[in-house]
Protein backbone atom coordinates (compact mmCIF):
# COMPACT_ATOMS: atom_id res chain seq x y z
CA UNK A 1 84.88 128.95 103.49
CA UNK A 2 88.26 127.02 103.51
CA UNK A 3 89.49 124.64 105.85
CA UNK A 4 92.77 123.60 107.44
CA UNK A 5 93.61 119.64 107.26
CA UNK A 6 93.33 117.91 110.72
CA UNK A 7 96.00 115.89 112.05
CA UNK A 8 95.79 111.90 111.73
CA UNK A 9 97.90 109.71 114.58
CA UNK A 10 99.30 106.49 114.03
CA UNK A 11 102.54 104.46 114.72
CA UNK A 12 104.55 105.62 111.69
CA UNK A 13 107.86 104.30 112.96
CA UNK A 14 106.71 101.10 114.49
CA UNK A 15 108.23 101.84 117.82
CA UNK A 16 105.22 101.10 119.78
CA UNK A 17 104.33 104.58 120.75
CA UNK A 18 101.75 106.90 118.80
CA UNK A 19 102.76 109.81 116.18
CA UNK A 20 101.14 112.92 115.29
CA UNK A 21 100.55 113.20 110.86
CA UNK A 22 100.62 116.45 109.74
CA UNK A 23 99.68 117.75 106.41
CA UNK A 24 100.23 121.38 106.10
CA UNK A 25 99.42 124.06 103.88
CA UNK A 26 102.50 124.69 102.71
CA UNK A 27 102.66 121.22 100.68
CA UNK A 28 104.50 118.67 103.17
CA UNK A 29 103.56 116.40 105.47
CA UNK A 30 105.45 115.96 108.52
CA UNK A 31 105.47 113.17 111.58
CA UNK A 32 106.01 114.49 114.72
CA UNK A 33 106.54 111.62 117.75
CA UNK A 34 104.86 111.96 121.22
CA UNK A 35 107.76 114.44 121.93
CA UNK A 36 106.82 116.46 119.44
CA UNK A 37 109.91 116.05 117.49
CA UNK A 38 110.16 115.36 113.95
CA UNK A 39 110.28 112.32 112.43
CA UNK A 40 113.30 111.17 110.00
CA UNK A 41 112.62 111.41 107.03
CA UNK A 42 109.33 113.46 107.58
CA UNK A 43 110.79 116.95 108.05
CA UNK A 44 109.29 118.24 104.79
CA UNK A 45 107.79 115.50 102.83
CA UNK A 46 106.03 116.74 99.37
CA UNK A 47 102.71 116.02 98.72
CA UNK A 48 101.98 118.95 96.26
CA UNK A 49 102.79 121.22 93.88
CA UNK A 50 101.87 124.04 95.64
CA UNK A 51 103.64 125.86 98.38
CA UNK A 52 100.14 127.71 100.14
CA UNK A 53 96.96 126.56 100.07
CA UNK A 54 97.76 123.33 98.93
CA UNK A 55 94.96 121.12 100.85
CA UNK A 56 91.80 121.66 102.20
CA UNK A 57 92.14 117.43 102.87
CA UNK A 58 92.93 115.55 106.19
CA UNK A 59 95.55 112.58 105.76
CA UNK A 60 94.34 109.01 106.21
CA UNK A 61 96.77 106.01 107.45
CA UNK A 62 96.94 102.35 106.62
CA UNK A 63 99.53 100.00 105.69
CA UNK A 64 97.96 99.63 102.41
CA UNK A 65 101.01 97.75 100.63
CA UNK A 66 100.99 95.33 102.80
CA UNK A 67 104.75 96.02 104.04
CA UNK A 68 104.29 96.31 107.61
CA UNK A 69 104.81 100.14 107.94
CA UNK A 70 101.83 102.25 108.06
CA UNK A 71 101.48 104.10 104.42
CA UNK A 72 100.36 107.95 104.73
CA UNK A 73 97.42 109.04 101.96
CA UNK A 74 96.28 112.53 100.94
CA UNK A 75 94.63 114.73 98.54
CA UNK A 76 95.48 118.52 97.68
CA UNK A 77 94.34 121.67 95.42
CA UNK A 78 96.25 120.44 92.69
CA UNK A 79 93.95 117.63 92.06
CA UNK A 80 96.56 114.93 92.92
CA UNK A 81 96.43 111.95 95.19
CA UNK A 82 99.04 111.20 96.87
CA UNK A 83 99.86 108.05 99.01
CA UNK A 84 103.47 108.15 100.59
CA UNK A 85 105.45 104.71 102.32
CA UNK A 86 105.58 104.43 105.45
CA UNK A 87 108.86 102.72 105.56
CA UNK A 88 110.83 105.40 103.81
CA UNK A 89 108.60 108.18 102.76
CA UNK A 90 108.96 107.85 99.16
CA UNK A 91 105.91 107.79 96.93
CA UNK A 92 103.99 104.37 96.61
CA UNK A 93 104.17 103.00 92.90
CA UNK A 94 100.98 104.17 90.87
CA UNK A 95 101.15 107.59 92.26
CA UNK A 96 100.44 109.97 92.29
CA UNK A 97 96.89 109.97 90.37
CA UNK A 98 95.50 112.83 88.94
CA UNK A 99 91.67 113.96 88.99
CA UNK A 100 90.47 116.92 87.38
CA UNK A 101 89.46 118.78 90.25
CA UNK A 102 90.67 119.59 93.74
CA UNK A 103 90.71 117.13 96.18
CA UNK A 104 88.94 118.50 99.57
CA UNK A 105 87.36 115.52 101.14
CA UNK A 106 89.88 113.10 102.89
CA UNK A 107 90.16 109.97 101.02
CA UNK A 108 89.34 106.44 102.91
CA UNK A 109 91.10 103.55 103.24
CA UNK A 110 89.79 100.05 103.56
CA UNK A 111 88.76 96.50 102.00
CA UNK A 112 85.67 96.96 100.82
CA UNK A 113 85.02 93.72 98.82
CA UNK A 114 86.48 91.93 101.10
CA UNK A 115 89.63 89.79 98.75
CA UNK A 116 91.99 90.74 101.23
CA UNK A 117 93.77 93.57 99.43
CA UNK A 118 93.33 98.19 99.44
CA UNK A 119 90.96 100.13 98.30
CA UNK A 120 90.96 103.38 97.91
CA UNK A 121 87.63 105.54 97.55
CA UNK A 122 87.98 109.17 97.04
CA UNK A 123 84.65 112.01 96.61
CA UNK A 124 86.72 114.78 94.10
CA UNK A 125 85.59 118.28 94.16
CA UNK A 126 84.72 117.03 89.93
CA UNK A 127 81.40 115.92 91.29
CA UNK A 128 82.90 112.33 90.90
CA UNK A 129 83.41 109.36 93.62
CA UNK A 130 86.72 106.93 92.73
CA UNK A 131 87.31 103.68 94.02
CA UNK A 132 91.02 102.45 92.72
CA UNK A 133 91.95 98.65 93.20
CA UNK A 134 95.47 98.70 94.99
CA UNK A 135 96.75 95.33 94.21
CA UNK A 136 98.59 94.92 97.70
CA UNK A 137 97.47 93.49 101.09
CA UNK A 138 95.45 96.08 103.13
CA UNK A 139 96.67 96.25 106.57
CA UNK A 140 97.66 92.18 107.45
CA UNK A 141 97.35 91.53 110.89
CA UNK A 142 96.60 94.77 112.23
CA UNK A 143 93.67 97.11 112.60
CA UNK A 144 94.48 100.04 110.55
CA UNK A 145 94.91 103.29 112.92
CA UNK A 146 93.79 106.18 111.00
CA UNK A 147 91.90 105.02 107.51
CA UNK A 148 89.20 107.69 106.96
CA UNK A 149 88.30 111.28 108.19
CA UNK A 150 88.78 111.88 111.85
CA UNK A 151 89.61 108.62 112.46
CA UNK A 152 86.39 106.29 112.16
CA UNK A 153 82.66 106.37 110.71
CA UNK A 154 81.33 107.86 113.39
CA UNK A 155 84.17 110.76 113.41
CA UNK A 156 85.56 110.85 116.87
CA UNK A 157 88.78 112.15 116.15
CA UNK A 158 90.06 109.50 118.74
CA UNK A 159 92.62 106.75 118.18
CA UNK A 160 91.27 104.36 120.71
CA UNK A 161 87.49 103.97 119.13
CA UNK A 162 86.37 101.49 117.50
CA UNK A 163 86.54 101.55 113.58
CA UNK A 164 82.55 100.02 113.76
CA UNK A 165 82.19 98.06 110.74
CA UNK A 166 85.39 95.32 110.91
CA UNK A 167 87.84 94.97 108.00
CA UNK A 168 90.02 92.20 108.96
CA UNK A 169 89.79 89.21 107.72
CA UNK A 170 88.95 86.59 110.88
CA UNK A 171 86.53 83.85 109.94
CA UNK A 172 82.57 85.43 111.21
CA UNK A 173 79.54 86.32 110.39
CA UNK A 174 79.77 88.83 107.57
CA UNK A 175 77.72 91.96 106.43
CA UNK A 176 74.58 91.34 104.57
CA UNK A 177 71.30 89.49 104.54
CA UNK A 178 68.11 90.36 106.61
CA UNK A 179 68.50 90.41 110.38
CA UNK A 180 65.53 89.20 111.64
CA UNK A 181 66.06 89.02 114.93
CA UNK A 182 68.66 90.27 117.55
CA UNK A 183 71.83 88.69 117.37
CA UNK A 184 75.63 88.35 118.52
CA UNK A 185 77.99 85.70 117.90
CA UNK A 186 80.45 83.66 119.85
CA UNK A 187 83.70 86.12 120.06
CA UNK A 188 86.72 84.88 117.39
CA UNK A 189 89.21 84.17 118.78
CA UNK A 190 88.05 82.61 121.39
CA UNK A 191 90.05 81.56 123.37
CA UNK A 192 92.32 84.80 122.97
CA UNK A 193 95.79 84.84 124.09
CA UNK A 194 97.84 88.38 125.04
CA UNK A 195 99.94 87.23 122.18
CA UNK A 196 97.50 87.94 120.05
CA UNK A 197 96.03 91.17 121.55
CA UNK A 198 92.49 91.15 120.36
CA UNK A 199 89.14 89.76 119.26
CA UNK A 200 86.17 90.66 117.35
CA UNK A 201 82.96 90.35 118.53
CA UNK A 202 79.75 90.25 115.74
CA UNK A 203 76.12 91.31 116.37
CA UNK A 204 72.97 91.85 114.32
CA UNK A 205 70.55 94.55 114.58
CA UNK A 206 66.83 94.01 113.01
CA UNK A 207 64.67 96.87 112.21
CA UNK A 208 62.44 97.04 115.25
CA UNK A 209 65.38 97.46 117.15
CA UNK A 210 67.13 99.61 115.01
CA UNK A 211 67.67 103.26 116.51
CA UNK A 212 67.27 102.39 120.11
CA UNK A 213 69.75 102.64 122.64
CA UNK A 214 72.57 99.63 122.61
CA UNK A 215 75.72 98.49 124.68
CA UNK A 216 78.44 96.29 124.22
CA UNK A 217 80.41 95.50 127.15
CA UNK A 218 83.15 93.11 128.82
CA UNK A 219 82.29 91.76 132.50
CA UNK A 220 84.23 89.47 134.66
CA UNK A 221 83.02 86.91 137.06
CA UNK A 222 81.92 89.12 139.28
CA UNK A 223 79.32 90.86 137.23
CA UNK A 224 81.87 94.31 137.06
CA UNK A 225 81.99 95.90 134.03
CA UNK A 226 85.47 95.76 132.85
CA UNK A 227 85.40 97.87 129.57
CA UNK A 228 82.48 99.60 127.78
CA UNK A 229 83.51 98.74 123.49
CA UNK A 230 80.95 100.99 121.90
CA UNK A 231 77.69 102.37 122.95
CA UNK A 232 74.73 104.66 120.90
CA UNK A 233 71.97 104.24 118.91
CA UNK A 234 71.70 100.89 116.95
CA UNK A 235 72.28 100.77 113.20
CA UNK A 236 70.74 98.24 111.68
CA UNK A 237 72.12 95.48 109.90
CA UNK A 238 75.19 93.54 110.56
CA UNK A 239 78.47 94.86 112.20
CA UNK A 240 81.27 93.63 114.43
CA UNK A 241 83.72 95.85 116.75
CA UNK A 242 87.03 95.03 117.96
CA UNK A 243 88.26 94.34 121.88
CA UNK A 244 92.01 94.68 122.77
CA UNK A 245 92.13 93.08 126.37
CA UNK A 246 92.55 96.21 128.00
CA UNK A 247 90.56 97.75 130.74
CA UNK A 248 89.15 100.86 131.19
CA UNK A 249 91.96 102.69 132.50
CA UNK A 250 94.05 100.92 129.20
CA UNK A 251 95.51 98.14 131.17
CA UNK A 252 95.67 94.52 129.82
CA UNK A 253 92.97 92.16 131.68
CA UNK A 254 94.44 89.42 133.20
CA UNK A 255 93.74 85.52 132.29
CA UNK A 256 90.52 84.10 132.60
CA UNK A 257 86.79 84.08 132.08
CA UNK A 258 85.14 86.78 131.07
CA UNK A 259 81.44 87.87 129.69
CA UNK A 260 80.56 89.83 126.71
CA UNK A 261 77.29 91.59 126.34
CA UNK A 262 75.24 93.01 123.79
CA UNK A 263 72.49 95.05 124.63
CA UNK A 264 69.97 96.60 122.97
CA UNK A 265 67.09 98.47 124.64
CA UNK A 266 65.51 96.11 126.93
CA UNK A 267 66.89 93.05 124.87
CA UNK A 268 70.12 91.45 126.32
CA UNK A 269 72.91 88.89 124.67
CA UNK A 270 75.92 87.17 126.47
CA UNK A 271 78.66 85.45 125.07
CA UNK A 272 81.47 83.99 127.46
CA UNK A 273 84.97 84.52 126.56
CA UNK A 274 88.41 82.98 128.14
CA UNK A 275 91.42 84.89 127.72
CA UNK A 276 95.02 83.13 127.83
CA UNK A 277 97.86 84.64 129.17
């Protein structure tokens, strides 16, 4: 049974607002803004060679040359991957790479060894899994907005989730090791300043608490629970999720002293935080 690529959303135009990345059948990709206008120069972008049926793939998004302009990746029927700049919709040097079968899966996006520059990893329809070195920064100073299928690991098709597993590159605790007991780290940065929009927050999950129900949560001074970050069943191991300051209506906290809280099952964890205005 076929399937129709789903749409990816990012800031392709770096105007602040949110864009719609579509990757049609017909072999183009087009940006559409919050408007639902199109996008110069994305009116009818080629990604393929073919002109129906050309992708069975969802697009992922990253600024994986390190350029500052978020960078537009996909896969088609005709075997070819495809990664497209951001800043002018021509296609990114090294591409686009051949495999020798159809590309169906979406490809991902990320730094997974962790020297500061892409990777891409791709599952073709050859019965094969790629992982290509792309010798350019991955995504510097940013989180990237749409890197993998429906958005993050956990595929919630939603812009504003977390990503789960962290990819930037503050100083913290760091995947790997035994977790033997439960843990969560001072937040970094911390102090945080609006200027800089954001900090990470690490915890540890051992295996007897691995599975059961877990929170992470910002309070204020008052005990009120100012944003819920993530919530489910705990993985185990060693992960870190992102806060951006804002509430749970979206609105930017103001200065001050705040409490973050980890909780996991009947086992608790608080960390204080200050923001800066």
């Amino acid at each position: 049974m076929s399937k129709s690529p789903s749409p990816a959303l990012a800031d392709m135009n770096n105007d602040g607002f949110t864009d719609i990345i579509y990757q049609s059948t017909n072999g183009g990709v087009y940006v559409f803004n919050r408007d639902g206008n199109l996008i110069a120069p994305w009116s009818n972008v080629r990604y393929s060679t073919f002109n129906s049926g050309a992708s069975e793939s969802s697009p992922v998004v990253a600024d994986i040359n390190g350029d500052g302009f978020n960078d537009i990746v996909c896969g088609g029927e005709d075997g070819q991957l495809m990664a497209l700049s951001g800043a002018n919709a021509s296609v990114l040097p090294g591409f686009p790479i051949k495999l020798s079968g159809e590309i169906r899966g979406a490809p991902a996006l990320g730094d997974i060894d962790a020297d500061g520059k892409t990777e891409i990893v791709v599952a073709g329809w050859d019965k094969n899994v790629y992982v290509w070195d792309y010798d350019f920064p991955y995504s510097p100073g940013r989180t990237p907005p749409w890197p993998q299928f429906m958005h993050d690991a956990r595929r919630t098709g939603f812009a504003n989730a977390p990503l789960f597993v962290g990819v930037d590159e503050e100083e913290g605790p760091r995947p790997g090791g035994r977790v033997a007991q439960l843990e969560f780290a001072v937040p970094q940065p911390n102090p945080v300043t609006h200027g800089t929009n954001r900090t990470r927050l690490w915890f540890g999950v051992p295996s007897a608490l691995a599975g059961a129900r877990y929170e992470l949560g910002v309070y204020d001074l008052s005990g009120r629970l100012v944003k819920r970050v993530d919530s489910g069943s705990a993985p185990l191991g060693r992960f870190s999720l992102e806060w951006d300051l804002r509430d749970a209506k979206g609105r930017t906290v103001d200065g001050g002293v705040y409490f973050a809280r980890f909780t996991v099952g009947d086992r608790s964890l608080t960390r204080k935080l200050v923001v800066l205005q």
